[in-house]
C-alpha atoms as a PDB file:
ATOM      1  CA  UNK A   1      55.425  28.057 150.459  1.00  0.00           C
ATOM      2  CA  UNK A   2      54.198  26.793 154.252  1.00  0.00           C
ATOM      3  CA  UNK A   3      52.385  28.462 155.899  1.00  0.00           C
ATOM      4  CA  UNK A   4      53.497  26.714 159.343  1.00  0.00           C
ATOM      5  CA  UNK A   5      56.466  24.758 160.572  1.00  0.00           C
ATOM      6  CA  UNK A   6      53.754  21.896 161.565  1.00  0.00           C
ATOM      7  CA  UNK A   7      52.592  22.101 158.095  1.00  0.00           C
ATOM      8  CA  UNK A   8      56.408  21.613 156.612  1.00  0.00           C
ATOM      9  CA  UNK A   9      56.728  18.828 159.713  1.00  0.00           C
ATOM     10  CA  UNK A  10      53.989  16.802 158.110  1.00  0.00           C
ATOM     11  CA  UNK A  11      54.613  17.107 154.738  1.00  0.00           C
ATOM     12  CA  UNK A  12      58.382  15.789 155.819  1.00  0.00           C
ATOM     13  CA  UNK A  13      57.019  12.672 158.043  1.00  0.00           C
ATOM     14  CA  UNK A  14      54.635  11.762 154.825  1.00  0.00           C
ATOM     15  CA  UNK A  15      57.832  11.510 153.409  1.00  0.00           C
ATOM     16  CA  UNK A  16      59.343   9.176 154.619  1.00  0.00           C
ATOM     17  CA  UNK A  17      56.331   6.412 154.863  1.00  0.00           C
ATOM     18  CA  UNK A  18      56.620   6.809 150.823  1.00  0.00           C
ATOM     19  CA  UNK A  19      57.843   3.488 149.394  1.00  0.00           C
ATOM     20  CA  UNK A  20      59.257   3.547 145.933  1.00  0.00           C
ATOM     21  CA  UNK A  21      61.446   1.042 143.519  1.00  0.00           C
ATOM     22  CA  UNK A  22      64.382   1.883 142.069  1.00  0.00           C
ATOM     23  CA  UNK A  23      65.189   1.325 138.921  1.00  0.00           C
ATOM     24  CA  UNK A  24      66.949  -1.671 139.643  1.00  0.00           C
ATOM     25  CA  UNK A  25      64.195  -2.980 141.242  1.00  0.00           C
ATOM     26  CA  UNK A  26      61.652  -1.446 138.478  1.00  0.00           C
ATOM     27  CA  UNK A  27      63.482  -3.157 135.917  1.00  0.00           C
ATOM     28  CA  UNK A  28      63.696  -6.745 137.698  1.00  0.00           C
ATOM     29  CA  UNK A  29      59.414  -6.120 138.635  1.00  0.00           C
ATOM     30  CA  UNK A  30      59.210  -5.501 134.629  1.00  0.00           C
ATOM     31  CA  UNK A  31      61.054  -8.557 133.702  1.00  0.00           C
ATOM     32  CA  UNK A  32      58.650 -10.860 135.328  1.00  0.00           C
ATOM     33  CA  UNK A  33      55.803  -9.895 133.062  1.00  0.00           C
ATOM     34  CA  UNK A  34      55.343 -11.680 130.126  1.00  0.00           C
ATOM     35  CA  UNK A  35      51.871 -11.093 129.374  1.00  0.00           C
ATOM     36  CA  UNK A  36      51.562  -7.878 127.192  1.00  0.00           C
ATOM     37  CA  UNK A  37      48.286  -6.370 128.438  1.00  0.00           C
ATOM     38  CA  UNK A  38      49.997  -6.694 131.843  1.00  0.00           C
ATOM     39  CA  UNK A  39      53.393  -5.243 130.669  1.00  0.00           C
ATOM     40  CA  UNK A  40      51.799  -2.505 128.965  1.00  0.00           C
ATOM     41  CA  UNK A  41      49.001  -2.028 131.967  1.00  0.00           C
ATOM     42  CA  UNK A  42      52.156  -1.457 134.603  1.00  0.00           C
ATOM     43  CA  UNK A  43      53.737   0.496 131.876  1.00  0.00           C
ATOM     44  CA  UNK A  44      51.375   2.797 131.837  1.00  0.00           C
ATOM     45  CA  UNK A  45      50.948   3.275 135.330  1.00  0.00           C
ATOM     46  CA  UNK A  46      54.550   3.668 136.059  1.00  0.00           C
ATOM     47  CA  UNK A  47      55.275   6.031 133.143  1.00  0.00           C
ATOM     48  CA  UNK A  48      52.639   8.634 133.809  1.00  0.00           C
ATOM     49  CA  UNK A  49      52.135   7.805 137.485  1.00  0.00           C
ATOM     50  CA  UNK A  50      48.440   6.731 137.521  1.00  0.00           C
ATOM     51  CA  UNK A  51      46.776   6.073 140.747  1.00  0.00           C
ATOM     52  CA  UNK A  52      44.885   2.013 140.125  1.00  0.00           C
ATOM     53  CA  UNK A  53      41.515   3.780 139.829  1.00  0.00           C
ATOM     54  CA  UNK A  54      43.227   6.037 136.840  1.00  0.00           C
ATOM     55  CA  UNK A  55      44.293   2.981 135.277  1.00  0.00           C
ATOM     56  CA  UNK A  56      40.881   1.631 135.302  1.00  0.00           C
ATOM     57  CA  UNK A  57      39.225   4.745 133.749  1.00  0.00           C
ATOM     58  CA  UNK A  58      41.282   4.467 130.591  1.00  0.00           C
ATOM     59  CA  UNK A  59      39.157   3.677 127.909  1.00  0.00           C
ATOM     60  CA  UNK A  60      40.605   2.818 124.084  1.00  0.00           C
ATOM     61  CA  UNK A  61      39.896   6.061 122.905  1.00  0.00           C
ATOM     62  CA  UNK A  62      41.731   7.487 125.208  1.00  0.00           C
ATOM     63  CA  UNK A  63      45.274   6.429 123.558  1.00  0.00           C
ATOM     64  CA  UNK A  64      45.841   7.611 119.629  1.00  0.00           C
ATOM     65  CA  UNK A  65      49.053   6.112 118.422  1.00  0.00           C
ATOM     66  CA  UNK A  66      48.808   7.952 114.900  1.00  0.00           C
ATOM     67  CA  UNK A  67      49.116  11.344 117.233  1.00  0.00           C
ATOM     68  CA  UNK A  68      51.435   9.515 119.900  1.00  0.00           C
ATOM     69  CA  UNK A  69      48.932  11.305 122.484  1.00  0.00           C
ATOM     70  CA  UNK A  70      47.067   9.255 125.402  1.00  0.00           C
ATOM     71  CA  UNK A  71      44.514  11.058 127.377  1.00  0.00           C
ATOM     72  CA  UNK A  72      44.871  10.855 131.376  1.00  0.00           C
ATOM     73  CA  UNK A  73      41.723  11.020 133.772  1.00  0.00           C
ATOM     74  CA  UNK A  74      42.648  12.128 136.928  1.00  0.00           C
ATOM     75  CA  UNK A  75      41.341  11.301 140.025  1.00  0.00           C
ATOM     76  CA  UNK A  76      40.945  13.028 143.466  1.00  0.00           C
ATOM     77  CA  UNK A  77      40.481  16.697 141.924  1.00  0.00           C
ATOM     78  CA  UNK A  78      43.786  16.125 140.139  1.00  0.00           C
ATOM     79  CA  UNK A  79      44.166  17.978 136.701  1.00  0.00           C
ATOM     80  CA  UNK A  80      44.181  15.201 133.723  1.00  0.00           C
ATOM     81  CA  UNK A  81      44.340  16.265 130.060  1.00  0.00           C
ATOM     82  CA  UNK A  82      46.332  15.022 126.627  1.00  0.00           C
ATOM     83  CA  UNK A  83      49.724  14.121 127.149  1.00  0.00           C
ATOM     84  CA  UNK A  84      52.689  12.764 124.522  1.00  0.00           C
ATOM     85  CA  UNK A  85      52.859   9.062 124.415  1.00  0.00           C
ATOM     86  CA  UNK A  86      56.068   7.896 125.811  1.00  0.00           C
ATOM     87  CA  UNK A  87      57.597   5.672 122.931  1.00  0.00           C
ATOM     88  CA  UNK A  88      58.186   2.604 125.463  1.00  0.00           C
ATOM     89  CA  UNK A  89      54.640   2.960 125.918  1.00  0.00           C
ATOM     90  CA  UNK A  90      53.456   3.451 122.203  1.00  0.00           C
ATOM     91  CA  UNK A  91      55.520  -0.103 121.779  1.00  0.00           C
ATOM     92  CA  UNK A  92      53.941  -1.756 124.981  1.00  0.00           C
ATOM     93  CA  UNK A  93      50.502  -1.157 123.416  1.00  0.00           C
ATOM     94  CA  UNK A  94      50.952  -1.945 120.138  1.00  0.00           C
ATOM     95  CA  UNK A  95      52.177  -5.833 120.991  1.00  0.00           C
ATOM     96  CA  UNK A  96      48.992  -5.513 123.980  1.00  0.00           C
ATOM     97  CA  UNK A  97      46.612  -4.414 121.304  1.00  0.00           C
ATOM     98  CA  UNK A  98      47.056  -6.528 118.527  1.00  0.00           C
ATOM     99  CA  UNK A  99      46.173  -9.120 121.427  1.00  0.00           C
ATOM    100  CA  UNK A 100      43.484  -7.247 123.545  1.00  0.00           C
ATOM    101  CA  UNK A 101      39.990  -8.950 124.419  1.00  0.00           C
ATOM    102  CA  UNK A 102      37.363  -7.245 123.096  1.00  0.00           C
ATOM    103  CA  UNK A 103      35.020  -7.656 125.834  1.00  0.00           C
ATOM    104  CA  UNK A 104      34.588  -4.014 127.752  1.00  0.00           C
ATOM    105  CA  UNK A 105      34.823  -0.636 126.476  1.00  0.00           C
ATOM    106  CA  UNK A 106      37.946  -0.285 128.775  1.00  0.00           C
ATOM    107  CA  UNK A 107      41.616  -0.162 127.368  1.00  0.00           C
ATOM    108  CA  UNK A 108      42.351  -3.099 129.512  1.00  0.00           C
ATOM    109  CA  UNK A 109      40.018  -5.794 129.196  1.00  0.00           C
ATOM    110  CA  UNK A 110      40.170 -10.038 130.641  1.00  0.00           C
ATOM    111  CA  UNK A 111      38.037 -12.698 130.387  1.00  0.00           C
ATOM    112  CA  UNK A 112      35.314 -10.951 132.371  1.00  0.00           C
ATOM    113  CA  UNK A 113      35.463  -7.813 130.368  1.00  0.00           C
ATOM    114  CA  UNK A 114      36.944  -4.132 132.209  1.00  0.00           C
ATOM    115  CA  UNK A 115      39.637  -4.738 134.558  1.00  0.00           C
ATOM    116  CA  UNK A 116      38.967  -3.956 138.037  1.00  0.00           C
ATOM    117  CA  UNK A 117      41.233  -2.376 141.287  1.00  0.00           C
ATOM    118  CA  UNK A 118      41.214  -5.771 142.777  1.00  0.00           C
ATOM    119  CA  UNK A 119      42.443  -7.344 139.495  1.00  0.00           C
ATOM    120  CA  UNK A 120      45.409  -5.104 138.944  1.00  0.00           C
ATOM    121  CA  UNK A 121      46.207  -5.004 142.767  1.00  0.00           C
ATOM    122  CA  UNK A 122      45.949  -8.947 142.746  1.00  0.00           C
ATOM    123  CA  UNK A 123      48.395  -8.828 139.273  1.00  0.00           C
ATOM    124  CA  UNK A 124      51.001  -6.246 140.610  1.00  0.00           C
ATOM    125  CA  UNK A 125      51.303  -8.692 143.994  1.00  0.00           C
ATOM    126  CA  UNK A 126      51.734 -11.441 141.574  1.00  0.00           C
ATOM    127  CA  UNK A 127      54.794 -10.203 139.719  1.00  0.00           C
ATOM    128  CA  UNK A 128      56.116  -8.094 143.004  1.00  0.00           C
ATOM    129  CA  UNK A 129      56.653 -11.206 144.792  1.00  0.00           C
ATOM    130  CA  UNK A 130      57.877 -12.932 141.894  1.00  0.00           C
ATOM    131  CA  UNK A 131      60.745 -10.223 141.297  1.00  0.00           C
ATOM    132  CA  UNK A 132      61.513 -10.839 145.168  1.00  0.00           C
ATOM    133  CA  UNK A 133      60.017  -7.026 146.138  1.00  0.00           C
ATOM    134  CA  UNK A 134      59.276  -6.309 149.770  1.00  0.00           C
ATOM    135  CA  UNK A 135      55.438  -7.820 150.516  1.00  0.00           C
ATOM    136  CA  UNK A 136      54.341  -4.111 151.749  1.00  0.00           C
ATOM    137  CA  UNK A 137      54.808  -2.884 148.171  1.00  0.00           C
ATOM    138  CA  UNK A 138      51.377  -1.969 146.966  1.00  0.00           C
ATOM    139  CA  UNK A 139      50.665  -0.651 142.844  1.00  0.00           C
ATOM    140  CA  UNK A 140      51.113   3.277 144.365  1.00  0.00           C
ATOM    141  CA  UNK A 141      54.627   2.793 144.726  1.00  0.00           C
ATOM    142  CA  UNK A 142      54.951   3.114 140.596  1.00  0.00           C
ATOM    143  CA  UNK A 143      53.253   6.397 141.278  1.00  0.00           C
ATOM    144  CA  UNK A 144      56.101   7.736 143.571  1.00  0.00           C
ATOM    145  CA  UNK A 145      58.475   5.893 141.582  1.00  0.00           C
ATOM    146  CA  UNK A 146      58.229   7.873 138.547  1.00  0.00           C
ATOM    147  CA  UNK A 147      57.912  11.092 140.717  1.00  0.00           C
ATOM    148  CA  UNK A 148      61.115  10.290 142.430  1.00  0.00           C
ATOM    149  CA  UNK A 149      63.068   9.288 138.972  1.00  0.00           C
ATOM    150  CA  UNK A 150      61.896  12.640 137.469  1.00  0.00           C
ATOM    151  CA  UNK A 151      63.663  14.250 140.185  1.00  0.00           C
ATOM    152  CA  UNK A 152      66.818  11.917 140.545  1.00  0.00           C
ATOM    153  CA  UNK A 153      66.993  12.688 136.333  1.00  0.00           C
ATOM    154  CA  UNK A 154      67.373  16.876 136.956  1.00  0.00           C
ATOM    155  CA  UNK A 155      63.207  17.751 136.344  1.00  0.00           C
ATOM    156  CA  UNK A 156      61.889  20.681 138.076  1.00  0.00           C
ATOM    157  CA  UNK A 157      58.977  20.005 140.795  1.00  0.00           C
ATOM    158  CA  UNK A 158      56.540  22.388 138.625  1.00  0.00           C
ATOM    159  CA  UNK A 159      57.014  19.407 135.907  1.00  0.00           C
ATOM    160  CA  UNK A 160      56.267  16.474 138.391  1.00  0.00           C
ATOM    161  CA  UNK A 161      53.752  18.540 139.534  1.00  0.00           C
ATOM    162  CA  UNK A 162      52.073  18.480 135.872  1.00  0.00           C
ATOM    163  CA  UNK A 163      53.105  15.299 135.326  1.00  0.00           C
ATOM    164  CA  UNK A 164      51.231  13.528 138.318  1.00  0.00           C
ATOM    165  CA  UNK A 165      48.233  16.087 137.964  1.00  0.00           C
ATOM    166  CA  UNK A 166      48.574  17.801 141.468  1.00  0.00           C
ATOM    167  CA  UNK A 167      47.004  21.119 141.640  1.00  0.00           C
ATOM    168  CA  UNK A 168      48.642  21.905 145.125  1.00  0.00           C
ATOM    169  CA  UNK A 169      52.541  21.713 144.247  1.00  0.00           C
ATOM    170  CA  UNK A 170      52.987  21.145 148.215  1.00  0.00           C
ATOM    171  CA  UNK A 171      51.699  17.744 147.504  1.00  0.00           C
ATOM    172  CA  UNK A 172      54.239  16.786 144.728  1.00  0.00           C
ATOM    173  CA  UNK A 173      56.910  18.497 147.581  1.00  0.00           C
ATOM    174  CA  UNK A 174      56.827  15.293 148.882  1.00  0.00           C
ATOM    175  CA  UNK A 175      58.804  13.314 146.255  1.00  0.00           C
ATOM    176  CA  UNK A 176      61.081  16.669 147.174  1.00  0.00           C
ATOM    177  CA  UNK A 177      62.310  15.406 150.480  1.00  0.00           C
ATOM    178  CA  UNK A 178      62.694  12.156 149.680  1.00  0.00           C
ATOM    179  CA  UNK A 179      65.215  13.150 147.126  1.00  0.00           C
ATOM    180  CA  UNK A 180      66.556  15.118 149.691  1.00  0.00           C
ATOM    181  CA  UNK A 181      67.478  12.378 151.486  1.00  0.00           C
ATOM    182  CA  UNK A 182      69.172  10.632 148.928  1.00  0.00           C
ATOM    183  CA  UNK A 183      71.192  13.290 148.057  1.00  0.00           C
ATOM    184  CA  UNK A 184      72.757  13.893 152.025  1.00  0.00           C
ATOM    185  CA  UNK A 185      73.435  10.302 151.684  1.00  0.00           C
ATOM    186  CA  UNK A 186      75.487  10.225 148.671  1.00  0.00           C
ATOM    187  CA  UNK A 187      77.149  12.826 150.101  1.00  0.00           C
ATOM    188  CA  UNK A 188      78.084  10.953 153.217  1.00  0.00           C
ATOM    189  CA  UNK A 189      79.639   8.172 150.623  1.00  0.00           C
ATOM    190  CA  UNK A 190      81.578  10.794 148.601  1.00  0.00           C
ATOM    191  CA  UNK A 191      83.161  11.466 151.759  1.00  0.00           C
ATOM    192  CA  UNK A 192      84.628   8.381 152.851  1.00  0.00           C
ATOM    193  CA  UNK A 193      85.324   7.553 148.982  1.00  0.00           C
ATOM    194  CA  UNK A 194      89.409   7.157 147.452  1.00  0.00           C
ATOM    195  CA  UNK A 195      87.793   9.082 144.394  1.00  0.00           C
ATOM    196  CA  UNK A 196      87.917  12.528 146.496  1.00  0.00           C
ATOM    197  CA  UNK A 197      90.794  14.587 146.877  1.00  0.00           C
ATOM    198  CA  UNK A 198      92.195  14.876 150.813  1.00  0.00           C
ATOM    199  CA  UNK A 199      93.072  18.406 151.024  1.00  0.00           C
END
């Protein structure tokens, strides 16, 4: 799968510089957003692991709720395409939609019509440092989020692969490691832990 030890030795360093929630953390961020375009905006984003400007390309078309199907632009020469509408999702937009602004041609729409990067970086600060979340957090970190919960739930890496649209799976090996890690460290509790047998 590498084709050199230096290649394998930076995919491992990237690694570790990935910041993601967990789904404590995920779930206090979430309950700090009232607003429904907002909720449903970060919803999005976490749930199918869109990069901001992916967000932004999203137009109301794009999302069929009769179908349950949203359609996903990828960025970056990632693979997009139709994907199954999460029901959390499907329920996030329905309460954002019957609300929406109609200015823009964009699914998420303000005041001043499409929302921008700036906008939904300046939003996702907003409610990060209202659920108490480390200042270096940054909108991406829903993007390795979700990668990383696939992984901690049992999916394959060809499925996170699909899901973020990576062509190269070495990129998605990434989220790999990280989960790596975890694991060696619950293994280092289980050790020391009155559960486990002494033999």
């Amino acid at each position: 799968m590498f084709t050199s030890y230096s290649q394998f030795h930076l995919l491992v360093e990237k690694s570790i510089k990935i910041k993601y929630l967990s789904q404590q953390e995920l779930e206090g961020f979430f309950e700090c957003i009232v607003n429904p375009r907002d909720r449903a905006l970060f919803g999005i984003i976490y749930f199918y692991g869109l990069r901001v400007s992916e967000a932004t390309l999203l137009k109301l078309e794009d999302v069929d709720l009769q179908r349950r199907r949203i359609f996903i632009q990828r960025v970056k020469g990632g693979i997009g395409g139709e994907r199954p509408l999460f029901k959390t999702v499907e329920s996030l937009l329905r309460r954002y939609l019957k609300k929406r602004n109609p200015r823009g041609d964009n699914l998420f729409t303000g005041k001043q019509g499409n929302l921008k990067k700036e906008r939904i970086q300046q939003l996702f600060k907003q409610y990060a440092q209202k659920a108490g979340l480390d200042s270096r957090f940054s909108v991406h970190c829903l993007r390795h989020s979700i990668a990383t919960h696939l992984l901690e739930a049992g999916e394959g890496i060809e499925f996170v692969r699909d899901h973020l649209g990576h062509k190269n799976i070495q990129n998605t090996m990434i989220y790999a490691q990280i989960t790596d890690r975890r694991r060696e460290e619950v293994y280092e509790r289980l050790e020391s832990s009155s559960e486990i047998a002494r033999i």
